[in-house]
PDB file of N, CA and C in Angstrom:
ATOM      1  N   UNK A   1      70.848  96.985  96.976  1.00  0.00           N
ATOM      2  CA  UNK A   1      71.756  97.454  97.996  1.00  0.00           C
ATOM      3  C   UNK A   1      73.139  97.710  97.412  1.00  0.00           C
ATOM      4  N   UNK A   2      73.700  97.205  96.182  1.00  0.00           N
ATOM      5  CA  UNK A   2      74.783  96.887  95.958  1.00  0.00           C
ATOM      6  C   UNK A   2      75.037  98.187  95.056  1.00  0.00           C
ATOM      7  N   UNK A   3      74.229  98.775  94.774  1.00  0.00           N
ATOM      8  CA  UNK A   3      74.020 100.556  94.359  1.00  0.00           C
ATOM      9  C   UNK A   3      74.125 101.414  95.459  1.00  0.00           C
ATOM     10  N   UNK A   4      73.588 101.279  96.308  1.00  0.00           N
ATOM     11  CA  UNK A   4      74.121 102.212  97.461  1.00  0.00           C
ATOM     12  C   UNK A   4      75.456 101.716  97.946  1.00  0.00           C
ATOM     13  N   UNK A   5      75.979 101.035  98.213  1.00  0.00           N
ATOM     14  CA  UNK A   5      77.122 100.900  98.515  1.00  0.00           C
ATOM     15  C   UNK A   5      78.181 101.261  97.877  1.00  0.00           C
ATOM     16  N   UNK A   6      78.333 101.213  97.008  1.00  0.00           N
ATOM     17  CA  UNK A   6      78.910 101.313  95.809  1.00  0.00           C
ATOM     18  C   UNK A   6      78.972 103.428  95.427  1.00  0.00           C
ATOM     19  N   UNK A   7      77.843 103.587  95.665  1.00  0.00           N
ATOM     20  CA  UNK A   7      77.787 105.302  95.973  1.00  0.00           C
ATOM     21  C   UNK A   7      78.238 105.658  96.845  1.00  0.00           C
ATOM     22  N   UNK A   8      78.025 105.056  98.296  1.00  0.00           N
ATOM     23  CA  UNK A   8      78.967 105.684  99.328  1.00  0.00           C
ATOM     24  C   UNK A   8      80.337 104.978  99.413  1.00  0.00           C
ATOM     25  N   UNK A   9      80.689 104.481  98.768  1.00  0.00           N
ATOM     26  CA  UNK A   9      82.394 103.979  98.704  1.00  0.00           C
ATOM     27  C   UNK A   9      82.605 105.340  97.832  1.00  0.00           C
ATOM     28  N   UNK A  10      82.104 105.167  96.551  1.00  0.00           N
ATOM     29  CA  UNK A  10      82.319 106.564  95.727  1.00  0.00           C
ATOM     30  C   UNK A  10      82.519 107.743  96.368  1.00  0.00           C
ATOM     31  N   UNK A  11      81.576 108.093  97.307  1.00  0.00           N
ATOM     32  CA  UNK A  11      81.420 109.379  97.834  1.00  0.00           C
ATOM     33  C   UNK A  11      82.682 109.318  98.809  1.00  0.00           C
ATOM     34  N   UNK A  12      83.116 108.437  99.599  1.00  0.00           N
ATOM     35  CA  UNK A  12      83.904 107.889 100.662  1.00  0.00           C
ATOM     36  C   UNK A  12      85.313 108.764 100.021  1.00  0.00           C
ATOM     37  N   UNK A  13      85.739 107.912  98.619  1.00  0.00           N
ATOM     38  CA  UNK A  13      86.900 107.606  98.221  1.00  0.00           C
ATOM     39  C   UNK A  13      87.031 109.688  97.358  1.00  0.00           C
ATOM     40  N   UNK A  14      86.339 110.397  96.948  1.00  0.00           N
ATOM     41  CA  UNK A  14      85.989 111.117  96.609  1.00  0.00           C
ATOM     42  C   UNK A  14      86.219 112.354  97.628  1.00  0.00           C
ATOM     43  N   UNK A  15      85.910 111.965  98.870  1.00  0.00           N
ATOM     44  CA  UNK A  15      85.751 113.025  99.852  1.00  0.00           C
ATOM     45  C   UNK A  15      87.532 113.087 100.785  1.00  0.00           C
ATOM     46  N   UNK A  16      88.028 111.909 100.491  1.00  0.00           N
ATOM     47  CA  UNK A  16      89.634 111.468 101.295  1.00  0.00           C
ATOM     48  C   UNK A  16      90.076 112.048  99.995  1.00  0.00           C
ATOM     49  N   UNK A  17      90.202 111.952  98.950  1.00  0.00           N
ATOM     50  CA  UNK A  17      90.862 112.454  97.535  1.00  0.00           C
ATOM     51  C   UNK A  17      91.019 114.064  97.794  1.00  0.00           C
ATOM     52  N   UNK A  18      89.847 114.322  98.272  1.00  0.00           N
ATOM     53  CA  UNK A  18      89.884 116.137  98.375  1.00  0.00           C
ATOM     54  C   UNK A  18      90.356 116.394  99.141  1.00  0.00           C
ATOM     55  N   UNK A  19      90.154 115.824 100.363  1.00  0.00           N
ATOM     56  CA  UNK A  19      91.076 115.942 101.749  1.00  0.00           C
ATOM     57  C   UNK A  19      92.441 116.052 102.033  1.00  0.00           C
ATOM     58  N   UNK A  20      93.191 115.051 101.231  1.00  0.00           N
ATOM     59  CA  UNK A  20      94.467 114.462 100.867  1.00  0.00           C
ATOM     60  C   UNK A  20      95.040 115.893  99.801  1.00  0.00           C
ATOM     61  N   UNK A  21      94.422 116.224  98.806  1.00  0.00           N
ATOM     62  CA  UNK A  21      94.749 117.288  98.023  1.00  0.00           C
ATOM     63  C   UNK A  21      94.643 119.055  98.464  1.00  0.00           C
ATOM     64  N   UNK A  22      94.097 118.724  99.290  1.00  0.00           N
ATOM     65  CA  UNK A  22      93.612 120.545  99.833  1.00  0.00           C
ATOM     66  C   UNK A  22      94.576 120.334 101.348  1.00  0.00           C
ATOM     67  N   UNK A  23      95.875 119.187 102.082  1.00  0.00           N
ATOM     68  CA  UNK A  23      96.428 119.285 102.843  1.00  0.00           C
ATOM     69  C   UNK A  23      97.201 120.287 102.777  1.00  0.00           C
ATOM     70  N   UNK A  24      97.658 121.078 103.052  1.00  0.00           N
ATOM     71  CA  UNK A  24      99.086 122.074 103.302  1.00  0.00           C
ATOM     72  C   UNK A  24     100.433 120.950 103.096  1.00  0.00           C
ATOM     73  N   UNK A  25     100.491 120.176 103.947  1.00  0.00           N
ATOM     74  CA  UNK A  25     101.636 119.369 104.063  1.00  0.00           C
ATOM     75  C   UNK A  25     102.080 118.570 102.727  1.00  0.00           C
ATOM     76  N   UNK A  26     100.715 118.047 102.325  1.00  0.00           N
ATOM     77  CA  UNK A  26     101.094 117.512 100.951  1.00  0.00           C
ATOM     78  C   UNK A  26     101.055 118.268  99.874  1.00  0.00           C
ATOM     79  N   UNK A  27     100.437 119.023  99.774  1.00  0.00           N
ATOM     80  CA  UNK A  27     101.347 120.412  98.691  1.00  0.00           C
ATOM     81  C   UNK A  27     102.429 120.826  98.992  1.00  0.00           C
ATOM     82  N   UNK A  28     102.959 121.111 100.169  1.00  0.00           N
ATOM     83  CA  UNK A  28     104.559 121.129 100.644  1.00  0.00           C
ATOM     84  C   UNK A  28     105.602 120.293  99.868  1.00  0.00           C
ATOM     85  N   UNK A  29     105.103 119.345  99.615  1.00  0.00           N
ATOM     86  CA  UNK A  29     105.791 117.509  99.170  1.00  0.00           C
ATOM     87  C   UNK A  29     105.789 117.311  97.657  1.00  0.00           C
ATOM     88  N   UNK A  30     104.578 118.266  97.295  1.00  0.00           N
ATOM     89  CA  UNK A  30     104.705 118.527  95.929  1.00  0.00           C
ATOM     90  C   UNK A  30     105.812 119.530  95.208  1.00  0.00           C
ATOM     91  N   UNK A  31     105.558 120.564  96.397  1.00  0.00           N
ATOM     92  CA  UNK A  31     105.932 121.569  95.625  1.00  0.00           C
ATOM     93  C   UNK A  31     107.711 121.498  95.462  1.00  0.00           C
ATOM     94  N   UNK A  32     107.717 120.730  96.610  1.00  0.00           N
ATOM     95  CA  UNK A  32     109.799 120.278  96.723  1.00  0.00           C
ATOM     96  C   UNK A  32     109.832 119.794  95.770  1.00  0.00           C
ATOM     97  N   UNK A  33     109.332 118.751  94.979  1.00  0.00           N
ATOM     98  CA  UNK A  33     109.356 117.589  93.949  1.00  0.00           C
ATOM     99  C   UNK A  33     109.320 118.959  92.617  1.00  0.00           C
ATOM    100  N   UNK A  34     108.204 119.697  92.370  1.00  0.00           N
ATOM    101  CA  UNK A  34     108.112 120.312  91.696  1.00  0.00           C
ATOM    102  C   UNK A  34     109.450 121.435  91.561  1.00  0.00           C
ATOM    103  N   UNK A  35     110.281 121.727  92.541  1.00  0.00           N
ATOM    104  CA  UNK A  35     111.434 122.337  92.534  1.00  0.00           C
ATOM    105  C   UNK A  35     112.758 121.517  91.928  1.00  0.00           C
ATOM    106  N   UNK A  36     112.834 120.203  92.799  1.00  0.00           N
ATOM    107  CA  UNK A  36     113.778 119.261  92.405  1.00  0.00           C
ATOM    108  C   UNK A  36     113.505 118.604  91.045  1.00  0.00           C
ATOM    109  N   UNK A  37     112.414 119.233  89.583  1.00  0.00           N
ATOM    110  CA  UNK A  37     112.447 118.875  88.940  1.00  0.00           C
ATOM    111  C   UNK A  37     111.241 117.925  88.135  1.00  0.00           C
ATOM    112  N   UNK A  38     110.946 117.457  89.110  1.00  0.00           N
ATOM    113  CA  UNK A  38     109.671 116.556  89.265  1.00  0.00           C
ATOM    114  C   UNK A  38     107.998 116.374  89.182  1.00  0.00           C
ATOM    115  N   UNK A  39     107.478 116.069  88.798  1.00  0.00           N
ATOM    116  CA  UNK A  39     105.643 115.848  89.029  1.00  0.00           C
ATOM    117  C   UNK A  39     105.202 114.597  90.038  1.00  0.00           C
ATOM    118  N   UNK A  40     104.910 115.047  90.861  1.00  0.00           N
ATOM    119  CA  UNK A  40     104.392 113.674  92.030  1.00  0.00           C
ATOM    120  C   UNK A  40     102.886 113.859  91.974  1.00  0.00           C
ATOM    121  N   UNK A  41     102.460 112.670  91.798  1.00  0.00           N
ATOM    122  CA  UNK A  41     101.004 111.970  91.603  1.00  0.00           C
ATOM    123  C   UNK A  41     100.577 111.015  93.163  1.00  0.00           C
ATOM    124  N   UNK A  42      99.723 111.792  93.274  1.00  0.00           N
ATOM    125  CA  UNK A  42      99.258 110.970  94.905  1.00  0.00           C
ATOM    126  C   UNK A  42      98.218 109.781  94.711  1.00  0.00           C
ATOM    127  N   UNK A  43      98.459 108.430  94.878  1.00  0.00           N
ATOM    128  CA  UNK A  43      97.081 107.925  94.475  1.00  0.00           C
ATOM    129  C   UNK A  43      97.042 106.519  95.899  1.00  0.00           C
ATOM    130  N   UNK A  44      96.070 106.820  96.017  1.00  0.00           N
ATOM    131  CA  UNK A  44      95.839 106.034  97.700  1.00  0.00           C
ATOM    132  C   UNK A  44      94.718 104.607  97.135  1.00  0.00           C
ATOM    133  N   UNK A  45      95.035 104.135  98.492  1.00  0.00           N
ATOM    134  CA  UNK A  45      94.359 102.788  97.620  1.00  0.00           C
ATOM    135  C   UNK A  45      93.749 102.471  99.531  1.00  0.00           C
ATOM    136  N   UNK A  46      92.091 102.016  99.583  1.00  0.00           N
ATOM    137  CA  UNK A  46      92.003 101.802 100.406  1.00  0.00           C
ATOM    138  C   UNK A  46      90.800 100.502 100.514  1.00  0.00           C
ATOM    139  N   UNK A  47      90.702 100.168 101.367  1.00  0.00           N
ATOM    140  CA  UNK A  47      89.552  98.990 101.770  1.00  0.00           C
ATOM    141  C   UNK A  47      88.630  99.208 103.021  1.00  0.00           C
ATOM    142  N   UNK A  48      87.368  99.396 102.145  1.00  0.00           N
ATOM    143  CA  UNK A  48      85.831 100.084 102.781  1.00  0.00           C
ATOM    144  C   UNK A  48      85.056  98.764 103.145  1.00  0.00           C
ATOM    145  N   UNK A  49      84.752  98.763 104.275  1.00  0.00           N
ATOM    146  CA  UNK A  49      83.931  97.002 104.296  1.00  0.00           C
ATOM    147  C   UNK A  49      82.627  97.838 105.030  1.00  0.00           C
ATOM    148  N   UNK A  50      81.651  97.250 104.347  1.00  0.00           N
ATOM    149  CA  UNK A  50      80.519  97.699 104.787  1.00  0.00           C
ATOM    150  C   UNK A  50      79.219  96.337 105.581  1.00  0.00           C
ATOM    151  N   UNK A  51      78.426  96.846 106.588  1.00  0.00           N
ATOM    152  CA  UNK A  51      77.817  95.899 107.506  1.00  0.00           C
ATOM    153  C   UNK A  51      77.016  96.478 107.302  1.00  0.00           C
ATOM    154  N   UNK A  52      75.550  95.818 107.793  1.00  0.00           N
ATOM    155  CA  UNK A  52      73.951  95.891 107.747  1.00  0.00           C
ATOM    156  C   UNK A  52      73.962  96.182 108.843  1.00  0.00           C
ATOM    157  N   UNK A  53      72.861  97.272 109.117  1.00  0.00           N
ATOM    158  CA  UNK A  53      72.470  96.818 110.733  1.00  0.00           C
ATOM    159  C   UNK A  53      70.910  97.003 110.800  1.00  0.00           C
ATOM    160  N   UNK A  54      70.839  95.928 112.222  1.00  0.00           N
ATOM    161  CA  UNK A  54      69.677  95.776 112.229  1.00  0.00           C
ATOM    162  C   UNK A  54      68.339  96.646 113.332  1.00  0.00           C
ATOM    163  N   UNK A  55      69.363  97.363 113.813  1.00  0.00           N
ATOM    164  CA  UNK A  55      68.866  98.345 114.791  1.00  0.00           C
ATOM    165  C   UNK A  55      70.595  99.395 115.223  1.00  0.00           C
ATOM    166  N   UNK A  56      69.920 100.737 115.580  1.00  0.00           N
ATOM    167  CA  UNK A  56      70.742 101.443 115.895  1.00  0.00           C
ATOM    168  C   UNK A  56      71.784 100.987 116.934  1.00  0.00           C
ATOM    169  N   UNK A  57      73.261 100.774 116.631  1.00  0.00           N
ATOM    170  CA  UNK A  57      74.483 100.449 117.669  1.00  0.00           C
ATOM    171  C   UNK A  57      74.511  98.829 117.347  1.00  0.00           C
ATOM    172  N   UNK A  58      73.516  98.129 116.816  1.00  0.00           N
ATOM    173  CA  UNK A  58      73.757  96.714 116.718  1.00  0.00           C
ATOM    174  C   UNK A  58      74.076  96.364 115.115  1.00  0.00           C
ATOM    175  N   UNK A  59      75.260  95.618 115.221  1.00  0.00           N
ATOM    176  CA  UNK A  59      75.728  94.735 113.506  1.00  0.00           C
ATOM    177  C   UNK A  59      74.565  94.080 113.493  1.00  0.00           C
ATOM    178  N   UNK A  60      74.563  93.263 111.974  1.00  0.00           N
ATOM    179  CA  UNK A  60      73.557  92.197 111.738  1.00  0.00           C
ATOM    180  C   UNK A  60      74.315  90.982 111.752  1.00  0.00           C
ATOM    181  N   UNK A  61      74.049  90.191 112.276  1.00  0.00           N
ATOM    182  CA  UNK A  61      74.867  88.627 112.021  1.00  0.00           C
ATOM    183  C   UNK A  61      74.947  87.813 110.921  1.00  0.00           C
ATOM    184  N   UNK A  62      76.474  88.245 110.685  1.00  0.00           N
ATOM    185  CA  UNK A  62      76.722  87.373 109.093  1.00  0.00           C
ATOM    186  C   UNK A  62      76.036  85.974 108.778  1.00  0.00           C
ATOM    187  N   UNK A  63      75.513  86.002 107.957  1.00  0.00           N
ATOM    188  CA  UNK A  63      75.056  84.664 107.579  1.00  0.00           C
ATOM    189  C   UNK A  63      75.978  83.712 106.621  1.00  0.00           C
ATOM    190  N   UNK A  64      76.132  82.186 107.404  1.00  0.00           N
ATOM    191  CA  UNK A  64      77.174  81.723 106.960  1.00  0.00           C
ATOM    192  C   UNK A  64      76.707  80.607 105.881  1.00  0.00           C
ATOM    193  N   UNK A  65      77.318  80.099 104.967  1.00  0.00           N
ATOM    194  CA  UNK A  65      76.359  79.236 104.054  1.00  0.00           C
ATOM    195  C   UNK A  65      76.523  77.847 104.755  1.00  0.00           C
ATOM    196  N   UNK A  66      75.539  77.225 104.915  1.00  0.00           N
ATOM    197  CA  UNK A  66      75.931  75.706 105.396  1.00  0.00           C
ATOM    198  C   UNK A  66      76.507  75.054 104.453  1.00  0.00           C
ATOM    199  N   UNK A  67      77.642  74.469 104.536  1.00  0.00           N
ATOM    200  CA  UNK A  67      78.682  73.590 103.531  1.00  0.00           C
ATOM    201  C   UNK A  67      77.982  72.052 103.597  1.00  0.00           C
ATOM    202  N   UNK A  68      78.199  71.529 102.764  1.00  0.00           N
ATOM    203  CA  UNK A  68      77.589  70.179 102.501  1.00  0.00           C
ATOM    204  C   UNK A  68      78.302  69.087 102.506  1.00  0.00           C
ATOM    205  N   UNK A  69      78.380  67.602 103.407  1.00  0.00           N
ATOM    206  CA  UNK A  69      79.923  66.996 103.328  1.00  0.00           C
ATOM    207  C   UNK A  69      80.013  66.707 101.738  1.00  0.00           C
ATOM    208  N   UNK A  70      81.551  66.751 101.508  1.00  0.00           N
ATOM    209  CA  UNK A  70      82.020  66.546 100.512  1.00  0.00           C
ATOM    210  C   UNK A  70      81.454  65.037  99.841  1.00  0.00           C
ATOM    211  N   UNK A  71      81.221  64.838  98.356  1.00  0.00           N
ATOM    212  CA  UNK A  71      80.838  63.732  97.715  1.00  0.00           C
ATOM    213  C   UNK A  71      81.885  63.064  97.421  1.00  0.00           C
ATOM    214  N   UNK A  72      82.049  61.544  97.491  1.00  0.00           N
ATOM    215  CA  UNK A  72      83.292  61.177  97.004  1.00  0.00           C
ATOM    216  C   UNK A  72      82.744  60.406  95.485  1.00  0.00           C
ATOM    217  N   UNK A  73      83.277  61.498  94.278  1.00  0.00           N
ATOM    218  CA  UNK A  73      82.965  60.495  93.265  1.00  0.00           C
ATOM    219  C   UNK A  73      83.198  59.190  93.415  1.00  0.00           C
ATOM    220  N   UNK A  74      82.271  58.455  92.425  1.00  0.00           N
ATOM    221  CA  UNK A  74      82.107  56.805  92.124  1.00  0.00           C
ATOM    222  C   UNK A  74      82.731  56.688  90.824  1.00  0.00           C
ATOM    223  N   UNK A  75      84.537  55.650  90.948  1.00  0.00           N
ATOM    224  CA  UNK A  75      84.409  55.231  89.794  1.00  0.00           C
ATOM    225  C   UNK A  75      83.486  54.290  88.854  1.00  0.00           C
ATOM    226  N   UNK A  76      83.579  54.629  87.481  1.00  0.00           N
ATOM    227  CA  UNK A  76      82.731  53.574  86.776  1.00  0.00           C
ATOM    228  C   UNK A  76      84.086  52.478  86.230  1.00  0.00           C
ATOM    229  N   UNK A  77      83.130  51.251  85.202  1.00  0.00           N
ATOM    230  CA  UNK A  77      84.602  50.910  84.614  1.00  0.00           C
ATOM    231  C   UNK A  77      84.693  51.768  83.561  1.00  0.00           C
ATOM    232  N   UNK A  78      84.589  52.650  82.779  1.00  0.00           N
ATOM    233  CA  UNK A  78      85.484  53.603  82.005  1.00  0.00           C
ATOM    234  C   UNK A  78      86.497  53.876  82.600  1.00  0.00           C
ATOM    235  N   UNK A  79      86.182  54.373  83.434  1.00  0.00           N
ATOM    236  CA  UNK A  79      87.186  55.349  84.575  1.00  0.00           C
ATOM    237  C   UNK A  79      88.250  54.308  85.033  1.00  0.00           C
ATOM    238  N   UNK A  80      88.063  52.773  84.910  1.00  0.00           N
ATOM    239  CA  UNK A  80      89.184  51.965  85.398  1.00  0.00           C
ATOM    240  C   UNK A  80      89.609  51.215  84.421  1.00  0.00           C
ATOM    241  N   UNK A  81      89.131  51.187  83.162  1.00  0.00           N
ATOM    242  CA  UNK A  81      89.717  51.136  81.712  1.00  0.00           C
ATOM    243  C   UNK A  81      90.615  52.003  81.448  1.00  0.00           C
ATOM    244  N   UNK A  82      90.050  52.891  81.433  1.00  0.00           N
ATOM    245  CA  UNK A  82      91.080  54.416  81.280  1.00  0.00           C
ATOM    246  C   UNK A  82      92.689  54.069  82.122  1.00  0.00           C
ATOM    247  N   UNK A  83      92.606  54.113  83.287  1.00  0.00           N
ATOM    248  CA  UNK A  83      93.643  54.353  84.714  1.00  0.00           C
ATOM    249  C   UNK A  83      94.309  53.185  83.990  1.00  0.00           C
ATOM    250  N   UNK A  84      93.846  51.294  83.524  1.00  0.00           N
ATOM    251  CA  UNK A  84      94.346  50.451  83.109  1.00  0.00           C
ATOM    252  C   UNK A  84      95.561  50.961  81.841  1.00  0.00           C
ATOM    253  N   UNK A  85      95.310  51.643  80.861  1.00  0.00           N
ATOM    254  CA  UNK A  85      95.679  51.764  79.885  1.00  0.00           C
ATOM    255  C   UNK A  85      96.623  52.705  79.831  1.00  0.00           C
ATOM    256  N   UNK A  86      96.610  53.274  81.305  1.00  0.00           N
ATOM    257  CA  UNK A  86      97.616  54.038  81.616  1.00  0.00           C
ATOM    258  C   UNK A  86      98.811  53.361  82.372  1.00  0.00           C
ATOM    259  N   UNK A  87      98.602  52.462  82.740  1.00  0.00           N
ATOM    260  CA  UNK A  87      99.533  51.202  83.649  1.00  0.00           C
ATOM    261  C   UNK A  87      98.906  51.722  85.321  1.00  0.00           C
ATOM    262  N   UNK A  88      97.822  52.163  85.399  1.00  0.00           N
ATOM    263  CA  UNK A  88      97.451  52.786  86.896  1.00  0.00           C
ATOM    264  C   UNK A  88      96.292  51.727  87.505  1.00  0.00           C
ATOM    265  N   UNK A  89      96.924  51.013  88.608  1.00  0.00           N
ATOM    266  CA  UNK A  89      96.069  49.786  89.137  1.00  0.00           C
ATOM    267  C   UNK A  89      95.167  50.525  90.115  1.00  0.00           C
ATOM    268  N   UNK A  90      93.657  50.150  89.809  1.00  0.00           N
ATOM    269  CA  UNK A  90      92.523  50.550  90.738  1.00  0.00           C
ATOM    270  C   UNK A  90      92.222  50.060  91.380  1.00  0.00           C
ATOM    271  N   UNK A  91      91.514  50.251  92.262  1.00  0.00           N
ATOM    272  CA  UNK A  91      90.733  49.595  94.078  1.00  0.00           C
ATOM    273  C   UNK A  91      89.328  49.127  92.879  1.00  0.00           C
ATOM    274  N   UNK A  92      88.862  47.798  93.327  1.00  0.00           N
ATOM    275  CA  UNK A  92      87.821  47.682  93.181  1.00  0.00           C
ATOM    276  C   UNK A  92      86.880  47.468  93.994  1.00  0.00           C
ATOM    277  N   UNK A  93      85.622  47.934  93.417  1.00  0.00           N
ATOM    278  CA  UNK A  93      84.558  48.413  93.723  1.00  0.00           C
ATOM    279  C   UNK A  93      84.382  47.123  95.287  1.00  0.00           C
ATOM    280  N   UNK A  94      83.956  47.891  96.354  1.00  0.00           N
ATOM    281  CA  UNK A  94      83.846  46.718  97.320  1.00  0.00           C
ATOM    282  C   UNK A  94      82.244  46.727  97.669  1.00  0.00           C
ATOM    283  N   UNK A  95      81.311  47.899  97.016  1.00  0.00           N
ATOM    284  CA  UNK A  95      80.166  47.961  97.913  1.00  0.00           C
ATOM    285  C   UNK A  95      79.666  49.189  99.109  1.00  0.00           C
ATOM    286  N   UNK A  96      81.336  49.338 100.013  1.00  0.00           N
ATOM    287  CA  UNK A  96      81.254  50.014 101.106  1.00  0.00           C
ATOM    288  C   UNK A  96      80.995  51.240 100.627  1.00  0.00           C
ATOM    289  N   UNK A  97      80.326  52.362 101.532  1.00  0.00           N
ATOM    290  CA  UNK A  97      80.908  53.889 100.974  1.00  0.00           C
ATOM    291  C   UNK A  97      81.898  54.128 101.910  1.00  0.00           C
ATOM    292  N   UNK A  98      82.886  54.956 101.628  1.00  0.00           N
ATOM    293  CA  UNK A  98      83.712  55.269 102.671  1.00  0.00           C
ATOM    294  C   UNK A  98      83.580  56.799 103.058  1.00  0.00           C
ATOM    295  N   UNK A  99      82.743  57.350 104.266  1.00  0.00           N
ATOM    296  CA  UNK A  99      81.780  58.423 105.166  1.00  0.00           C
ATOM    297  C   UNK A  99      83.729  58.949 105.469  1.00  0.00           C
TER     298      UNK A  99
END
């Protein structure tokens, strides 16, 4: 899918480029610039978001990732050797998890 999309953004961005260049008005804008001395370069920048659908007139419903609760690392004693040797006083280990 990510080939077709990618072609019709192409084709998209391709077809506004010609559009934008074959205006009257913006050759007008050039051609002042081109009098006053100048070369003006038109370059447009846009954002194409594309949706699935799953029948004619209906979106498809984004699928959301289920997130997982967060893990709370477990120190070891390395990890409170380490923090020691740094002058950094640790919680010790009580058993509980804390949810």
């Amino acid at each position: 899918m990510d080939d077709i999309v990618n072609r019709l953004a192409s084709e998209l961005a391709e077809t506004i480029a010609a559009a934008v260049a074959e205006d009257p008005r913006v050759e007008a804008c050039r051609e002042k610039a081109r009098a006053a001395g100048y070369e003006m370069r038109v370059s447009l920048e846009a954002v194409v978001g594309f949706a699935s659908r799953t029948a004619p007139g209906t979106l498809a419903k984004p699928k959301v990732p289920r997130m997982r609760p967060a893990r709370v690392p477990e120190m070891n004693a390395n990890d409170r050797r380490f923090l020691r040797s740094l002058r950094i006083a640790a919680d010790e280990p009580t058993g509980k998890q804390v949810d």
